[in-house]
C-alpha atoms as a PDB file:
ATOM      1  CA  UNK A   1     120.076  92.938 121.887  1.00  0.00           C
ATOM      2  CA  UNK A   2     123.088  90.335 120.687  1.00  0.00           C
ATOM      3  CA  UNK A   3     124.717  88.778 123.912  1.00  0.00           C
ATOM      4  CA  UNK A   4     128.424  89.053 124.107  1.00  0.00           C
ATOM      5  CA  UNK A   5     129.401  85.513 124.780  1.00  0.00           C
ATOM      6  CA  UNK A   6     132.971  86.740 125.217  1.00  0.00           C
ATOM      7  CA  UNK A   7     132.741  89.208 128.686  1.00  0.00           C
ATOM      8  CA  UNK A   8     130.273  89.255 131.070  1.00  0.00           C
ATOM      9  CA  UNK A   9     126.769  91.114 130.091  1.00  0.00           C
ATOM     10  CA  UNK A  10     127.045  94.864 130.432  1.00  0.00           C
ATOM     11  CA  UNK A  11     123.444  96.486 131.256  1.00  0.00           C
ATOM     12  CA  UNK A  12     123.578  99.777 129.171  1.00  0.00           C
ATOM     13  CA  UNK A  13     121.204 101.016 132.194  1.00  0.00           C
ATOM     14  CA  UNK A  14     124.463 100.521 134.652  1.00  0.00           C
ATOM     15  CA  UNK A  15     126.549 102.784 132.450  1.00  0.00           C
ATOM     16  CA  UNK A  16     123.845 105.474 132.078  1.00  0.00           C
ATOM     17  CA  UNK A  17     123.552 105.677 135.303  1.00  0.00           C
ATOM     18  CA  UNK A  18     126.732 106.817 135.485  1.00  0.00           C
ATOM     19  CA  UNK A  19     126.679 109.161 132.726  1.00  0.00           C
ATOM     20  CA  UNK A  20     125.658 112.743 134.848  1.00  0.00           C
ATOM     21  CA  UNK A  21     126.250 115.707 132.549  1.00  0.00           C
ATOM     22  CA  UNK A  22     124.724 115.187 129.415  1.00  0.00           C
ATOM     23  CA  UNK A  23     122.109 113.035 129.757  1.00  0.00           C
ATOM     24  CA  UNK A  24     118.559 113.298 130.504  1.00  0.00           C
ATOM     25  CA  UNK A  25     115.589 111.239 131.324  1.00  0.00           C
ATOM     26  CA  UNK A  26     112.738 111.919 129.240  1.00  0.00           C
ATOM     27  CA  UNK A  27     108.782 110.459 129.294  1.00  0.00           C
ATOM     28  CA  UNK A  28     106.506 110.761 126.174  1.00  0.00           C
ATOM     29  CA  UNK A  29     102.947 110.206 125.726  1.00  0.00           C
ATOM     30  CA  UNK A  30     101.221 108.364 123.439  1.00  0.00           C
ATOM     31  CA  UNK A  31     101.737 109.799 119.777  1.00  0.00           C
ATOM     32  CA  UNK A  32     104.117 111.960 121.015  1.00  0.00           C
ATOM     33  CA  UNK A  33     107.450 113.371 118.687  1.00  0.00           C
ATOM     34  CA  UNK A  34     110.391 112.769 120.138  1.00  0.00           C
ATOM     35  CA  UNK A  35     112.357 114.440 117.097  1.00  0.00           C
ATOM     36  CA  UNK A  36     110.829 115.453 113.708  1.00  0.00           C
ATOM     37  CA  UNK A  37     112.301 114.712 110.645  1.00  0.00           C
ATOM     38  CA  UNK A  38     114.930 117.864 110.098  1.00  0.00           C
ATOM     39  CA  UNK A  39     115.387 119.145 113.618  1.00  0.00           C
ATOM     40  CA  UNK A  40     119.063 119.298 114.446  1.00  0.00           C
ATOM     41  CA  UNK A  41     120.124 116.452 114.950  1.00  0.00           C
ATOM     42  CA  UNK A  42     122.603 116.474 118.432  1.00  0.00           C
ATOM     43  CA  UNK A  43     121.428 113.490 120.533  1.00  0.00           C
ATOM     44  CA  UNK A  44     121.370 109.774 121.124  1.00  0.00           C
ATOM     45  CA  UNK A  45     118.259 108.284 122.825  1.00  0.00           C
ATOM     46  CA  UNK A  46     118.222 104.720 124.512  1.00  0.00           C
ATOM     47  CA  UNK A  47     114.679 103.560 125.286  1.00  0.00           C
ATOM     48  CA  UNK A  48     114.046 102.183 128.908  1.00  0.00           C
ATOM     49  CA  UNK A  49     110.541 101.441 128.338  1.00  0.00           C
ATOM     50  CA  UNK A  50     107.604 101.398 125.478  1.00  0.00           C
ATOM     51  CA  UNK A  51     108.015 101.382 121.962  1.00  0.00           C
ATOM     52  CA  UNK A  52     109.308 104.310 119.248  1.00  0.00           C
ATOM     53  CA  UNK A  53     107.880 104.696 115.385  1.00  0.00           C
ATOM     54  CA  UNK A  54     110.081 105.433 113.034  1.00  0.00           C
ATOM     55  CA  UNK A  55     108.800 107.077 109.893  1.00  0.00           C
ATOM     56  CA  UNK A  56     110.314 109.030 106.885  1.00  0.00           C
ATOM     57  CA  UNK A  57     108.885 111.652 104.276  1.00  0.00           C
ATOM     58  CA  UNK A  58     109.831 112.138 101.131  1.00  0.00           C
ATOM     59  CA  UNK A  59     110.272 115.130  99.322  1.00  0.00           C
ATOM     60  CA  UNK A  60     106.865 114.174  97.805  1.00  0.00           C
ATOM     61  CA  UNK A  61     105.239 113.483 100.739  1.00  0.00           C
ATOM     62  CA  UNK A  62     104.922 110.011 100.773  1.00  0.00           C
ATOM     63  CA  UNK A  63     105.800 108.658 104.075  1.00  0.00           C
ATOM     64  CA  UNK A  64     107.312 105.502 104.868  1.00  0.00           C
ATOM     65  CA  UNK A  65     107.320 103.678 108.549  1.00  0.00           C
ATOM     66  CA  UNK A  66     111.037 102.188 109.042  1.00  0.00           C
ATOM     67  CA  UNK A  67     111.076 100.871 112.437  1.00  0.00           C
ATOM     68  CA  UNK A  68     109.352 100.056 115.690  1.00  0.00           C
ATOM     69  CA  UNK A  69     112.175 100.170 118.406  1.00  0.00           C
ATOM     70  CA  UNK A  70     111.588  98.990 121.717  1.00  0.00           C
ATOM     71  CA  UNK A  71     113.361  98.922 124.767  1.00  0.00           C
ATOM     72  CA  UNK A  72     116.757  98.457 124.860  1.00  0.00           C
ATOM     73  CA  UNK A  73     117.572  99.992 121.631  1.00  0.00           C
ATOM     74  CA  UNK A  74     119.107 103.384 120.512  1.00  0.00           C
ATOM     75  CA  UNK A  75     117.728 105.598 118.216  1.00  0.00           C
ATOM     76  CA  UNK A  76     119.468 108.984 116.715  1.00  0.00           C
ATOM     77  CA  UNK A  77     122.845 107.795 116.466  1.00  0.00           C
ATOM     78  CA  UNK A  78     123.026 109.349 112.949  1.00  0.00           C
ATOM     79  CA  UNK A  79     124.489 112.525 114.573  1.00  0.00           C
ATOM     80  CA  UNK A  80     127.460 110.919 115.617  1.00  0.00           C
ATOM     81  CA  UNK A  81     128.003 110.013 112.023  1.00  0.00           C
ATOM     82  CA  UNK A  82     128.108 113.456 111.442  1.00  0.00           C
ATOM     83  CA  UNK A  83     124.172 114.046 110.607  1.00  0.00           C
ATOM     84  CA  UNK A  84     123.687 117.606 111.493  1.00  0.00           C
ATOM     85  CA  UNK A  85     119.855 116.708 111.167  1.00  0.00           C
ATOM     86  CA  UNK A  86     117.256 114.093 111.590  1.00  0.00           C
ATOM     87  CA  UNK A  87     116.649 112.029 108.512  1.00  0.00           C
ATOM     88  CA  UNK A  88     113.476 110.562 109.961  1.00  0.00           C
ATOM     89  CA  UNK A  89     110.847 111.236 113.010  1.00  0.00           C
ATOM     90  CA  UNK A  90     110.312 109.764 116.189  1.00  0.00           C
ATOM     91  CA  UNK A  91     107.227 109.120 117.600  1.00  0.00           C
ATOM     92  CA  UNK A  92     106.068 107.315 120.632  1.00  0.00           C
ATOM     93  CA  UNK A  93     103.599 104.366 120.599  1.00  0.00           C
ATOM     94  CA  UNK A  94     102.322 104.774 123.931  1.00  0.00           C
ATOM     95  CA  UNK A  95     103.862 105.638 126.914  1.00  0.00           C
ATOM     96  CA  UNK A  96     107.479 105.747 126.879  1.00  0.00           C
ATOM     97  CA  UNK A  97     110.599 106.248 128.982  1.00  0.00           C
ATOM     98  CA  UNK A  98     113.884 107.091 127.106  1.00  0.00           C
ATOM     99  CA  UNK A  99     117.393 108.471 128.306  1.00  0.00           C
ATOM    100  CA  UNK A 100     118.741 111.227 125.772  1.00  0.00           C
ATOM    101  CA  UNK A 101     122.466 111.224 126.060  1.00  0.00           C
ATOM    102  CA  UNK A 102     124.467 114.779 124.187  1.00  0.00           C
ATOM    103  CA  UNK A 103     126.558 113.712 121.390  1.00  0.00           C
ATOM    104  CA  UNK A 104     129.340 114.674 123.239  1.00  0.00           C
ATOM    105  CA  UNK A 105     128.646 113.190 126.414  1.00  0.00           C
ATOM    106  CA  UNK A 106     128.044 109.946 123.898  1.00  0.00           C
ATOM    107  CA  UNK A 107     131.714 110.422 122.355  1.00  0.00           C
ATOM    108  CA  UNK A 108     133.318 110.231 126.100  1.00  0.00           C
ATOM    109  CA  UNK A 109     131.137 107.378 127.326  1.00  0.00           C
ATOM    110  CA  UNK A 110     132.651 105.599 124.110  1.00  0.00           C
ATOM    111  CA  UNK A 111     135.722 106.254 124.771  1.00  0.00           C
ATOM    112  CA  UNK A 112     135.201 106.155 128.346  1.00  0.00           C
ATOM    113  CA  UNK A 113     133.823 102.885 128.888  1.00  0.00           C
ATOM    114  CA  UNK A 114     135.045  99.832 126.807  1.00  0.00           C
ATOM    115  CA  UNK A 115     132.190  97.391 127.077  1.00  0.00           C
ATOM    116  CA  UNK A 116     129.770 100.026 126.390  1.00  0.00           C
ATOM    117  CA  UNK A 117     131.833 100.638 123.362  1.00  0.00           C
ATOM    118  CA  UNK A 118     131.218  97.478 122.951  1.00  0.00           C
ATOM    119  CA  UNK A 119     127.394  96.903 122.865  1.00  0.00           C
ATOM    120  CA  UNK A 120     126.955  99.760 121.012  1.00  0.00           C
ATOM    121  CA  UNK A 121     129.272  98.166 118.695  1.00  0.00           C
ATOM    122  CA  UNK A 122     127.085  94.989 118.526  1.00  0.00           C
ATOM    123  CA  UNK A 123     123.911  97.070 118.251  1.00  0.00           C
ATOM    124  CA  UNK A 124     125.395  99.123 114.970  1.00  0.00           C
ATOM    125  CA  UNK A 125     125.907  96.204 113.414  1.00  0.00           C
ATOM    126  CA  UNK A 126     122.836  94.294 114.335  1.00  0.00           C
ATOM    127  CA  UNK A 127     120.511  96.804 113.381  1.00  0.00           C
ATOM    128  CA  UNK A 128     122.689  97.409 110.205  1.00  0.00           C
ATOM    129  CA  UNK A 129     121.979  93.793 109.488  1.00  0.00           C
ATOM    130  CA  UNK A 130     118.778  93.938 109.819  1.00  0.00           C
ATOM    131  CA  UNK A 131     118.130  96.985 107.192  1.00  0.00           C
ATOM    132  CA  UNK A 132     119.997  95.398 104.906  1.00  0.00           C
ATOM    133  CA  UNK A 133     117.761  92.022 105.278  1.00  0.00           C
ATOM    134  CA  UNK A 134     114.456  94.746 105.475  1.00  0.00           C
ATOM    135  CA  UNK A 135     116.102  95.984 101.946  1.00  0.00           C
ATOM    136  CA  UNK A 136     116.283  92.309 100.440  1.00  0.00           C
ATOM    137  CA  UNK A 137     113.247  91.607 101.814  1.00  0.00           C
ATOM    138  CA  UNK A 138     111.396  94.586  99.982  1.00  0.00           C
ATOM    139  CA  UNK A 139     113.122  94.131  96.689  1.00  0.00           C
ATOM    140  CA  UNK A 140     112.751  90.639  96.301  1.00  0.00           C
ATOM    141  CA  UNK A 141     109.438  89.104  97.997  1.00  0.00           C
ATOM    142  CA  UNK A 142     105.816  89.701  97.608  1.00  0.00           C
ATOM    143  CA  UNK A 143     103.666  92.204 100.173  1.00  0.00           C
ATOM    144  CA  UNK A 144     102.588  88.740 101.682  1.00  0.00           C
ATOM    145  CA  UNK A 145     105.829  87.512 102.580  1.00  0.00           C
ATOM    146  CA  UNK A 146     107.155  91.164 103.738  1.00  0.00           C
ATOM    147  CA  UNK A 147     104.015  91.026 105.892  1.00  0.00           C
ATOM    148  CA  UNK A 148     104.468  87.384 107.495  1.00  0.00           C
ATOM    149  CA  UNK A 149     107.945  88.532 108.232  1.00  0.00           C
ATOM    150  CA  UNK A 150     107.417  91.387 109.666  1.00  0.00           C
ATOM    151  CA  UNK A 151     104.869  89.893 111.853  1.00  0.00           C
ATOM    152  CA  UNK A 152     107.678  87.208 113.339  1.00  0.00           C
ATOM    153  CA  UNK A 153     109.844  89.862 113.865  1.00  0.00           C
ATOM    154  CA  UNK A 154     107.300  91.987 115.932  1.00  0.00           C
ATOM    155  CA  UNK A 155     106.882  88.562 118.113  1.00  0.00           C
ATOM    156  CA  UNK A 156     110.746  88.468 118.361  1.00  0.00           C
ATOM    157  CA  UNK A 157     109.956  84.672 116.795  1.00  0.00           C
ATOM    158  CA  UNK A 158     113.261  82.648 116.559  1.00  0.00           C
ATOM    159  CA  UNK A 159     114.835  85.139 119.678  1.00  0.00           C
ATOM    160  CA  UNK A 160     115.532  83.849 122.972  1.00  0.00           C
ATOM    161  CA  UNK A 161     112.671  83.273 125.037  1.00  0.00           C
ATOM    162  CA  UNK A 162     109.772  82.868 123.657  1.00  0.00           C
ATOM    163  CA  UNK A 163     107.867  84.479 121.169  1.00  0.00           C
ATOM    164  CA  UNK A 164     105.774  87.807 122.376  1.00  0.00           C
ATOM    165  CA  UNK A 165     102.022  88.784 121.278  1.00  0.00           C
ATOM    166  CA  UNK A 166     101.774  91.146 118.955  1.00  0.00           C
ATOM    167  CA  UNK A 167     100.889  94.758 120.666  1.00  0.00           C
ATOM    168  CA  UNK A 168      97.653  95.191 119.483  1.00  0.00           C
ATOM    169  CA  UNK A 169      98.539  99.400 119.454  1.00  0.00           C
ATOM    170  CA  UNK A 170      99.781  98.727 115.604  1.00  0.00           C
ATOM    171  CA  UNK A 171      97.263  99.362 113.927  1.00  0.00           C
ATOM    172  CA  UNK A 172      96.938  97.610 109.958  1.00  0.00           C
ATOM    173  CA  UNK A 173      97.827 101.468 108.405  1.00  0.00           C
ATOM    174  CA  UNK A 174     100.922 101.280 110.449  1.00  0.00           C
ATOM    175  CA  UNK A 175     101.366  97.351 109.071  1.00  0.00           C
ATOM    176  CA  UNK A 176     101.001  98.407 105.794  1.00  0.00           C
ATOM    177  CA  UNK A 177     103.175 101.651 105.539  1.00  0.00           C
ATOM    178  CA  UNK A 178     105.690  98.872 106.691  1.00  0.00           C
ATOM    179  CA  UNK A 179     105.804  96.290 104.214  1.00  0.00           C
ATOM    180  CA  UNK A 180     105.103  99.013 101.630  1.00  0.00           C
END
């Protein structure tokens, strides 16, 4: 998540647990959907703990994975661009802990509450910087580049801390379906 250097750190898990109405804590299992690729599309999810797949299908079947998202990170915020449905599905990599907030409960918290306006803010455009750098990446490097990226990113190399393992719960189909 990008720090705010300007304000004190806001902990999104303060301000949901403040949200009542319209939110809901949800567990998945392993391999679980959380939302399927064209199911209405009417909720925000913020992942307290494991790790989400993201995969698309085209119209000709091929599917594509798109994103690992761990915790910390929102998924389904297309609806409150005005997606009436899912443009990808969500499945959990193991065992996983995520707070589904309505879309309109998500409109008042953002109006609501300034610094979470804020980080959410911060997280739009950090993840929007990173498709674009996922879409640069695929169009201009080979498959062994996309995959030696890929891998730094999964080990949040060049993040603060220090660099993670690797889950070993990705399995090399998974790898592959990423770096195309």
């Amino acid at each position: 998540m990008p720090e705010n250097t300007n304000h004190a750190i806001f902990d999104p898990k303060e301000f949901l647990a403040k949200v009542g109405e319209g939110k809901t804590i949800l567990a998945f299992r392993k391999d679980e959907i959380v939302f399927a690729q064209g199911d209405v599309a009417d909720t925000v999810f913020y992942i307290q703990k494991g790790r989400v797949k993201v995969v698309v299908i085209s119209e000709q079947g091929k599917e594509a994975v798109v994103g690992i998202l761990e915790p910390g990170q929102f998924f389904g915020e297309g609806c409150m661009n005005g997606h009436s449905l899912r443009i990808a599905t969500t499945t959990a990599m193991e065992e996983c802990l995520v707070t589904a907030i309505t879309k309109t409960a998500m409109v008042a918290a953002l109006h609501d509450e300034p610094k979470f306006s804020e980080l959410f803010m911060a997280y739009l455009l950090t993840r929007n910087s990173r498709i674009e750098e996922d879409l640069i990446d695929q169009l201009f490097n080979s498959s062994e580049k996309r995959l030696a990226r890929l891998l730094l990113l999964l080990a949040n190399f060049g993040k603060e801390g220090s660099p993670q393992p690797i889950s070993p719960n990705i399995s090399q189909e998974t790898l592959a379906e990423m770096i195309g």
